[in-house]
PDB file of N, CA and C in Angstrom:
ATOM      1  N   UNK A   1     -48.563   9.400 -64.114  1.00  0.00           N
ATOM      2  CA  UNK A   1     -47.225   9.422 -63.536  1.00  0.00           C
ATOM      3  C   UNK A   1     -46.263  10.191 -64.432  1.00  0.00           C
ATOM      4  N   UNK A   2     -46.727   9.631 -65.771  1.00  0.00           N
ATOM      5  CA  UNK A   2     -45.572  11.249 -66.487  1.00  0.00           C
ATOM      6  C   UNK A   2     -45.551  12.374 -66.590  1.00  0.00           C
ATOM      7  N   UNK A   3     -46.734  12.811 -66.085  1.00  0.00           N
ATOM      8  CA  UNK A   3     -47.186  14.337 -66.183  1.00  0.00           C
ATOM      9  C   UNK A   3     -46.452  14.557 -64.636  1.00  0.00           C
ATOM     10  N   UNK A   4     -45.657  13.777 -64.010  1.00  0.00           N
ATOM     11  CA  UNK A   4     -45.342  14.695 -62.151  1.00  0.00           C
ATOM     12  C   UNK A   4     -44.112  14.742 -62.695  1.00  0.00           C
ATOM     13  N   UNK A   5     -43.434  13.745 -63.721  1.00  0.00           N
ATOM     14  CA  UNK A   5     -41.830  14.054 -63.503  1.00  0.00           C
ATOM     15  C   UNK A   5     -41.377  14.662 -65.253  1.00  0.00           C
ATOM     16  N   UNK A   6     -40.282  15.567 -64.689  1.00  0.00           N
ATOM     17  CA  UNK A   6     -40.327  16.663 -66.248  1.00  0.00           C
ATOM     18  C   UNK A   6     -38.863  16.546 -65.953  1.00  0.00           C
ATOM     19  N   UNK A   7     -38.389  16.054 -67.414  1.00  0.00           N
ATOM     20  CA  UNK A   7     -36.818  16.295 -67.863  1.00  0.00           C
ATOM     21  C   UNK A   7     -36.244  17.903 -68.089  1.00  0.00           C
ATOM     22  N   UNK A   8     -35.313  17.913 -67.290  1.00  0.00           N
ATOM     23  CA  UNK A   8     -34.543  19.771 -67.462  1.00  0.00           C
ATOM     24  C   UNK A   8     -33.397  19.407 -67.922  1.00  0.00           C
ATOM     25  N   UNK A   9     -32.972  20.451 -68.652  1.00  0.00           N
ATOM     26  CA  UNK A   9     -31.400  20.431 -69.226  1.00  0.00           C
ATOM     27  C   UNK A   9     -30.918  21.533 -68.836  1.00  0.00           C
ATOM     28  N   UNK A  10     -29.857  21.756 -68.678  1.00  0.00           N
ATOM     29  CA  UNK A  10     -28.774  22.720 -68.316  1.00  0.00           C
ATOM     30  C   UNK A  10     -29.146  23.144 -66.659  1.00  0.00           C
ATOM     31  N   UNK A  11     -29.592  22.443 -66.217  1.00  0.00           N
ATOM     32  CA  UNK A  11     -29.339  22.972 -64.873  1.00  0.00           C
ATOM     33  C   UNK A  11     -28.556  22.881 -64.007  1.00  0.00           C
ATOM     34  N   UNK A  12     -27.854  23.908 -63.201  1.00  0.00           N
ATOM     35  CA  UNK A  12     -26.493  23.667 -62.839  1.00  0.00           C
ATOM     36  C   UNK A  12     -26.382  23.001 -61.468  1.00  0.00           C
ATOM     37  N   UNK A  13     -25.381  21.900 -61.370  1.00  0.00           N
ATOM     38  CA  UNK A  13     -25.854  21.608 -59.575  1.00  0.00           C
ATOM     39  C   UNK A  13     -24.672  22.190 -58.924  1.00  0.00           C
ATOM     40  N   UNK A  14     -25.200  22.057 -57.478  1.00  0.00           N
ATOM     41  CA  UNK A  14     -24.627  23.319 -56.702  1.00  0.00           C
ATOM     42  C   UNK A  14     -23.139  22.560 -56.207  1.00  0.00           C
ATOM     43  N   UNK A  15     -22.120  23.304 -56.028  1.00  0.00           N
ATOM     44  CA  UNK A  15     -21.028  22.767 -55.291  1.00  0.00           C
ATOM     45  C   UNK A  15     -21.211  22.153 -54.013  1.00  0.00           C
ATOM     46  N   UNK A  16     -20.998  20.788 -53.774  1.00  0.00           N
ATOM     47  CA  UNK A  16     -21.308  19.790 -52.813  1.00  0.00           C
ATOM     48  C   UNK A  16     -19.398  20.357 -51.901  1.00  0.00           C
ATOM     49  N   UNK A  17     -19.861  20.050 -50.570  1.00  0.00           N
ATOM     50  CA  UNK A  17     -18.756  19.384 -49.502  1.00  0.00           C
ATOM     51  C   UNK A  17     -18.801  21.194 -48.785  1.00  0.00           C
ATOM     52  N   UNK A  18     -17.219  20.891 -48.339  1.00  0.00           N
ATOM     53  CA  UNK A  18     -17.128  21.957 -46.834  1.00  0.00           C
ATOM     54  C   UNK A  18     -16.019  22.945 -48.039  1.00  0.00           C
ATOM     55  N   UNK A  19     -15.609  22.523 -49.152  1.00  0.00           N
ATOM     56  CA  UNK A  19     -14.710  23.185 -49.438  1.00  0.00           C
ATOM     57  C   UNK A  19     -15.420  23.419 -50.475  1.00  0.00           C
ATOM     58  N   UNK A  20     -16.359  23.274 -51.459  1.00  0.00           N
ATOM     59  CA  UNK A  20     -16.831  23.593 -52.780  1.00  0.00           C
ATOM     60  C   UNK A  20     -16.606  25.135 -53.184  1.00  0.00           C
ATOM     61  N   UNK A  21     -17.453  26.125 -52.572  1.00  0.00           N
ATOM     62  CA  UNK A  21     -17.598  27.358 -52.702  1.00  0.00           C
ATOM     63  C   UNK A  21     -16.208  27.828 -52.943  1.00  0.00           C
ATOM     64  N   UNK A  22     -15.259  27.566 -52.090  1.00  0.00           N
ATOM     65  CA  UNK A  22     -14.177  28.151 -51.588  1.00  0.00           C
ATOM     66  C   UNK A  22     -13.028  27.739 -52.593  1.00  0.00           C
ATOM     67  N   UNK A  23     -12.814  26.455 -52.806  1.00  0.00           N
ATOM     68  CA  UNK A  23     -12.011  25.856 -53.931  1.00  0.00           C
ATOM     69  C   UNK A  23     -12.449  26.140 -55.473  1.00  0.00           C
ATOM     70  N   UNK A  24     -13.778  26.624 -55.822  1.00  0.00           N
ATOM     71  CA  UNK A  24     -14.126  26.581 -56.821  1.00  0.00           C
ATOM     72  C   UNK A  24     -13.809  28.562 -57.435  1.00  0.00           C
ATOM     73  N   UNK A  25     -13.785  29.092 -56.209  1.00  0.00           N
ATOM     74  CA  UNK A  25     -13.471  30.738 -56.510  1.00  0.00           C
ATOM     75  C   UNK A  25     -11.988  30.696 -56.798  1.00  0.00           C
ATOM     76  N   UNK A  26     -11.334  29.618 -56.618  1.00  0.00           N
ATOM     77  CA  UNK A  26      -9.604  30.152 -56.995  1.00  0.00           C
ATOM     78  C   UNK A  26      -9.302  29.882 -58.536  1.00  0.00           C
ATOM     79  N   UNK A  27      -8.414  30.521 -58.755  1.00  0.00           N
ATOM     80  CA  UNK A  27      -7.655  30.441 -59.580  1.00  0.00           C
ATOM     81  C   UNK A  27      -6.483  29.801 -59.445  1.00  0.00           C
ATOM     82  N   UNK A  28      -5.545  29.679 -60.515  1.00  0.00           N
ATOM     83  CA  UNK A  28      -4.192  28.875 -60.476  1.00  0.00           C
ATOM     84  C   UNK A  28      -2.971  30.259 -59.634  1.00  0.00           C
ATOM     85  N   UNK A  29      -2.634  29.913 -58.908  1.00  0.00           N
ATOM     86  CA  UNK A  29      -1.578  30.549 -58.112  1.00  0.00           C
ATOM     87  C   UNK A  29      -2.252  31.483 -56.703  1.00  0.00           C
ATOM     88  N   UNK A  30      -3.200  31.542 -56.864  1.00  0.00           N
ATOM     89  CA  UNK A  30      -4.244  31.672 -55.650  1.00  0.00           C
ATOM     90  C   UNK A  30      -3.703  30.858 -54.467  1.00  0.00           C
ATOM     91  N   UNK A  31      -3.805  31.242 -53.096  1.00  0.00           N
ATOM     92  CA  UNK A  31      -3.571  30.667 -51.919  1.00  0.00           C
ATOM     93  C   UNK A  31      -4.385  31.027 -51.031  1.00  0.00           C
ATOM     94  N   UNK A  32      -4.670  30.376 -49.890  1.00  0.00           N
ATOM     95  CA  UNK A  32      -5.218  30.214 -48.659  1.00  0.00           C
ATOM     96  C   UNK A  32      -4.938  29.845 -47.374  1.00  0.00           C
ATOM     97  N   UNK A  33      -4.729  30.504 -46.229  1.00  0.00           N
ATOM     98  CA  UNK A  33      -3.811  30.421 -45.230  1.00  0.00           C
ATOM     99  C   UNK A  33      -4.976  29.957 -44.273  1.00  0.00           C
ATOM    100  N   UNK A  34      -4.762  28.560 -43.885  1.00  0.00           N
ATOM    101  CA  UNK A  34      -5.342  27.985 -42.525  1.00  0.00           C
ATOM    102  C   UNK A  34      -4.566  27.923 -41.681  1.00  0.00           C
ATOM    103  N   UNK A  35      -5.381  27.908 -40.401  1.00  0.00           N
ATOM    104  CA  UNK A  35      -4.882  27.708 -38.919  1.00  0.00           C
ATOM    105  C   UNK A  35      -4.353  26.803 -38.566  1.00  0.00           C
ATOM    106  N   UNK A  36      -4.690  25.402 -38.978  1.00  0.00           N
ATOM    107  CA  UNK A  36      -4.317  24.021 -38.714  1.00  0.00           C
ATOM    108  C   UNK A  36      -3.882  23.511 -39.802  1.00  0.00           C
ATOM    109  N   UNK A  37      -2.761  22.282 -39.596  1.00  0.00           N
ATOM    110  CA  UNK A  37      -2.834  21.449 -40.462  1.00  0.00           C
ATOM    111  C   UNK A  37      -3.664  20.714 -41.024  1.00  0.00           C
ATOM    112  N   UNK A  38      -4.327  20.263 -39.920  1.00  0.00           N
ATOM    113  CA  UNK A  38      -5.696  19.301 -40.898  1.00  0.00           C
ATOM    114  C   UNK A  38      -6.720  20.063 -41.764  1.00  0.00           C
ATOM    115  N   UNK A  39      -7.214  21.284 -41.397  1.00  0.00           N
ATOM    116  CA  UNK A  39      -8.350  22.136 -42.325  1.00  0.00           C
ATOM    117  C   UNK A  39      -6.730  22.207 -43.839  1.00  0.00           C
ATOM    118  N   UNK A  40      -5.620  22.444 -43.514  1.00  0.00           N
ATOM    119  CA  UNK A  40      -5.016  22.881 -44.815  1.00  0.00           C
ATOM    120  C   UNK A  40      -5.245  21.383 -45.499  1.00  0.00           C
ATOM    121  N   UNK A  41      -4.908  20.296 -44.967  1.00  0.00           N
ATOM    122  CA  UNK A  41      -4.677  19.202 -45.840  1.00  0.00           C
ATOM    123  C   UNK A  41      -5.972  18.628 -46.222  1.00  0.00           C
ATOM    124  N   UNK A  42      -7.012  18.873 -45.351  1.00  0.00           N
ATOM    125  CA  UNK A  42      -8.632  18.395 -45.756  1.00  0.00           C
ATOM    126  C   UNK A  42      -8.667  19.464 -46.755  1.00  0.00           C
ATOM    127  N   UNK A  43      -8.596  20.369 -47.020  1.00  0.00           N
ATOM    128  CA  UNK A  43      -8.913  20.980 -48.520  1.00  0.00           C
ATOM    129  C   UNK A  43      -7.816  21.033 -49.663  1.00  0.00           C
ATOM    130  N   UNK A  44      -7.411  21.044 -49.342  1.00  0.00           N
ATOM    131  CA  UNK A  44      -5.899  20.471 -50.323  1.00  0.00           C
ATOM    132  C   UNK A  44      -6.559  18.839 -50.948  1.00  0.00           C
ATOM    133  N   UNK A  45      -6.887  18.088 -49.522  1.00  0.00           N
ATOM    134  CA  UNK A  45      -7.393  16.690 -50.471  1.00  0.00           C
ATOM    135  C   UNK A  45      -8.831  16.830 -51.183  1.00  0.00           C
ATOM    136  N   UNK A  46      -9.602  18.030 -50.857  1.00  0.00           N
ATOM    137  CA  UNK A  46     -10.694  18.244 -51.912  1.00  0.00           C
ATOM    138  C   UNK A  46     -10.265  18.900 -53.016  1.00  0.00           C
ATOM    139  N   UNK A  47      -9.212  19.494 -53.035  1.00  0.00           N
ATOM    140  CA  UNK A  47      -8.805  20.119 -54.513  1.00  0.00           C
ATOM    141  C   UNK A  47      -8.337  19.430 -55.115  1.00  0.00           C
ATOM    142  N   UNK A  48      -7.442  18.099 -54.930  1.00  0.00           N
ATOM    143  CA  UNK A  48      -7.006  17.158 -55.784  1.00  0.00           C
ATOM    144  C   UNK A  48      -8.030  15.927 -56.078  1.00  0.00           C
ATOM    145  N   UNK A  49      -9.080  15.855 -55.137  1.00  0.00           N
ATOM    146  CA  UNK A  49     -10.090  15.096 -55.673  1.00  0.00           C
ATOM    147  C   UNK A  49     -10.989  15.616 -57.157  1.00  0.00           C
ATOM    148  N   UNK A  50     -10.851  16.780 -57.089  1.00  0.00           N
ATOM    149  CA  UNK A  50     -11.624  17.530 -58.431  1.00  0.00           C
ATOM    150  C   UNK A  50     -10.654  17.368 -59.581  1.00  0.00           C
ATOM    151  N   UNK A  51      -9.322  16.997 -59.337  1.00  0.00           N
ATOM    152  CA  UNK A  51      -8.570  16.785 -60.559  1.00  0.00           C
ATOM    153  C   UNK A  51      -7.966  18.143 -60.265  1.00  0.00           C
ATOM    154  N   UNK A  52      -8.204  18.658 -59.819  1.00  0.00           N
ATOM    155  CA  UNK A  52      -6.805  19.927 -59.822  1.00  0.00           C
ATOM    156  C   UNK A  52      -5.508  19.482 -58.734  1.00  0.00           C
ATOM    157  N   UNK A  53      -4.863  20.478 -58.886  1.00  0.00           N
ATOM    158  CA  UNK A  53      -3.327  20.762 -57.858  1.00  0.00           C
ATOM    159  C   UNK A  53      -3.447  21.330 -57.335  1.00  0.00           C
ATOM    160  N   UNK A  54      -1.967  21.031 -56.049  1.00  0.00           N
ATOM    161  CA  UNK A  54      -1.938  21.867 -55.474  1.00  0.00           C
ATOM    162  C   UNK A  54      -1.022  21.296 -54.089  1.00  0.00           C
ATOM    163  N   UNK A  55      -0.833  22.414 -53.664  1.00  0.00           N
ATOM    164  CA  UNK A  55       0.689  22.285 -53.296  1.00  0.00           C
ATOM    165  C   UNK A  55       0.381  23.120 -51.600  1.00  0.00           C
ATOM    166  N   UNK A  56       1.496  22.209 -50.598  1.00  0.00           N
ATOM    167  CA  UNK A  56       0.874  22.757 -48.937  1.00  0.00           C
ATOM    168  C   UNK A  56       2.341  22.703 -48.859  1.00  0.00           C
ATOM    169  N   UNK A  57       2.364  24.154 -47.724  1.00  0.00           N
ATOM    170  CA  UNK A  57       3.458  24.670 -47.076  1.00  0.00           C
ATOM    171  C   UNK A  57       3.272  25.070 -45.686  1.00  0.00           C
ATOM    172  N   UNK A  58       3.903  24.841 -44.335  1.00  0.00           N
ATOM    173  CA  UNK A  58       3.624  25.371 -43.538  1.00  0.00           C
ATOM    174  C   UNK A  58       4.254  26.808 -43.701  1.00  0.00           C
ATOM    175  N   UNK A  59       3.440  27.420 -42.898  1.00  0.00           N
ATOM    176  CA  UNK A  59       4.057  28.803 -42.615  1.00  0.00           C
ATOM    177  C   UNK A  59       4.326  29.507 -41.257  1.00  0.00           C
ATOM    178  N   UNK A  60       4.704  30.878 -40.802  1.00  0.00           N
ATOM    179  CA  UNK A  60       4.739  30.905 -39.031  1.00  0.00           C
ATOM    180  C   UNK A  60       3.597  31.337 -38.854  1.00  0.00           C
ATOM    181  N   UNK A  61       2.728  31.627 -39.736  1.00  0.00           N
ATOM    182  CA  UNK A  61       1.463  31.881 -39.022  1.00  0.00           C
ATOM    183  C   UNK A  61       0.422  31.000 -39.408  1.00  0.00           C
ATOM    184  N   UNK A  62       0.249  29.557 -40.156  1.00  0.00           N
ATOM    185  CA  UNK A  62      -0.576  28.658 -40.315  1.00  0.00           C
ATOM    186  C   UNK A  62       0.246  28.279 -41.085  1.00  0.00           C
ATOM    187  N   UNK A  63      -0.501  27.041 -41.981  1.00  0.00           N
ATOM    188  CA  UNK A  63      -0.643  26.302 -43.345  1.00  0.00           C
ATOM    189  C   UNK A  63      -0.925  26.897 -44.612  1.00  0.00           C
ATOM    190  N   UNK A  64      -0.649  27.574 -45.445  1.00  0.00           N
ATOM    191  CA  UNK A  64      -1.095  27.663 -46.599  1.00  0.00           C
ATOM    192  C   UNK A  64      -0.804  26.420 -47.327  1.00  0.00           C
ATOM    193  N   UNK A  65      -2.089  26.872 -48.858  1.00  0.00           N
ATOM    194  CA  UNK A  65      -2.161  25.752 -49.539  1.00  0.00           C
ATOM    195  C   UNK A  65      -2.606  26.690 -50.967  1.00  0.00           C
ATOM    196  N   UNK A  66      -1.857  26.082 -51.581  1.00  0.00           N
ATOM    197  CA  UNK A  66      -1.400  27.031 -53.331  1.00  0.00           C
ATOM    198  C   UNK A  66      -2.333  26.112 -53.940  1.00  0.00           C
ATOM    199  N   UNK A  67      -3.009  26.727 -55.375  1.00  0.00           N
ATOM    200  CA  UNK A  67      -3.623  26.113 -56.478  1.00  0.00           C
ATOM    201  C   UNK A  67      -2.934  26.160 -57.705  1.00  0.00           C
ATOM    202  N   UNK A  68      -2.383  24.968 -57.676  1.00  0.00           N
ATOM    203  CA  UNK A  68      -0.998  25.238 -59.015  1.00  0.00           C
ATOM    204  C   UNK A  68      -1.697  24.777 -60.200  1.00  0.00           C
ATOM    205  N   UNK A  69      -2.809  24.184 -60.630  1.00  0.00           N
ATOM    206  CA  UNK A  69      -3.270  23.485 -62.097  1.00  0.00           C
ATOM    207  C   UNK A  69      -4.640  23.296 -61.604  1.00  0.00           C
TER     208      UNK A  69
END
């Protein structure tokens, strides 16, 4: 049984959820303009779940949502 399971180090795990990829390419002052309110505020609440900021504005042509920290 110890020879099937092998300890790895440094392996990286992949960005989990609907927003990972997308929240993880910004930078601080970076923005993103959604269609709806709810897609702006469902990723807005995955960016503050990671411990970052961030800040929602409507706009006349959607929602944006800023990455302030």
């Amino acid at each position: 049984m110890d020879n099937f399971y092998k300890i790895e180090k440094n392996v990286e795990m992949p960005l989990a959820g609907k927003w990972g990829k997308l929240m993880h390419g910004m930078e601080v002052g970076d923005s993103i303009l959604f269609p709806t309110h709810d897609e702006a505020r469902s990723f807005r609440q995955a960016v503050i779940s990671k411990n970052m900021k961030a800040k929602q504005r409507e706009m006349p042509d959607g929602h944006r949502v800023w990455r302030t920290e």
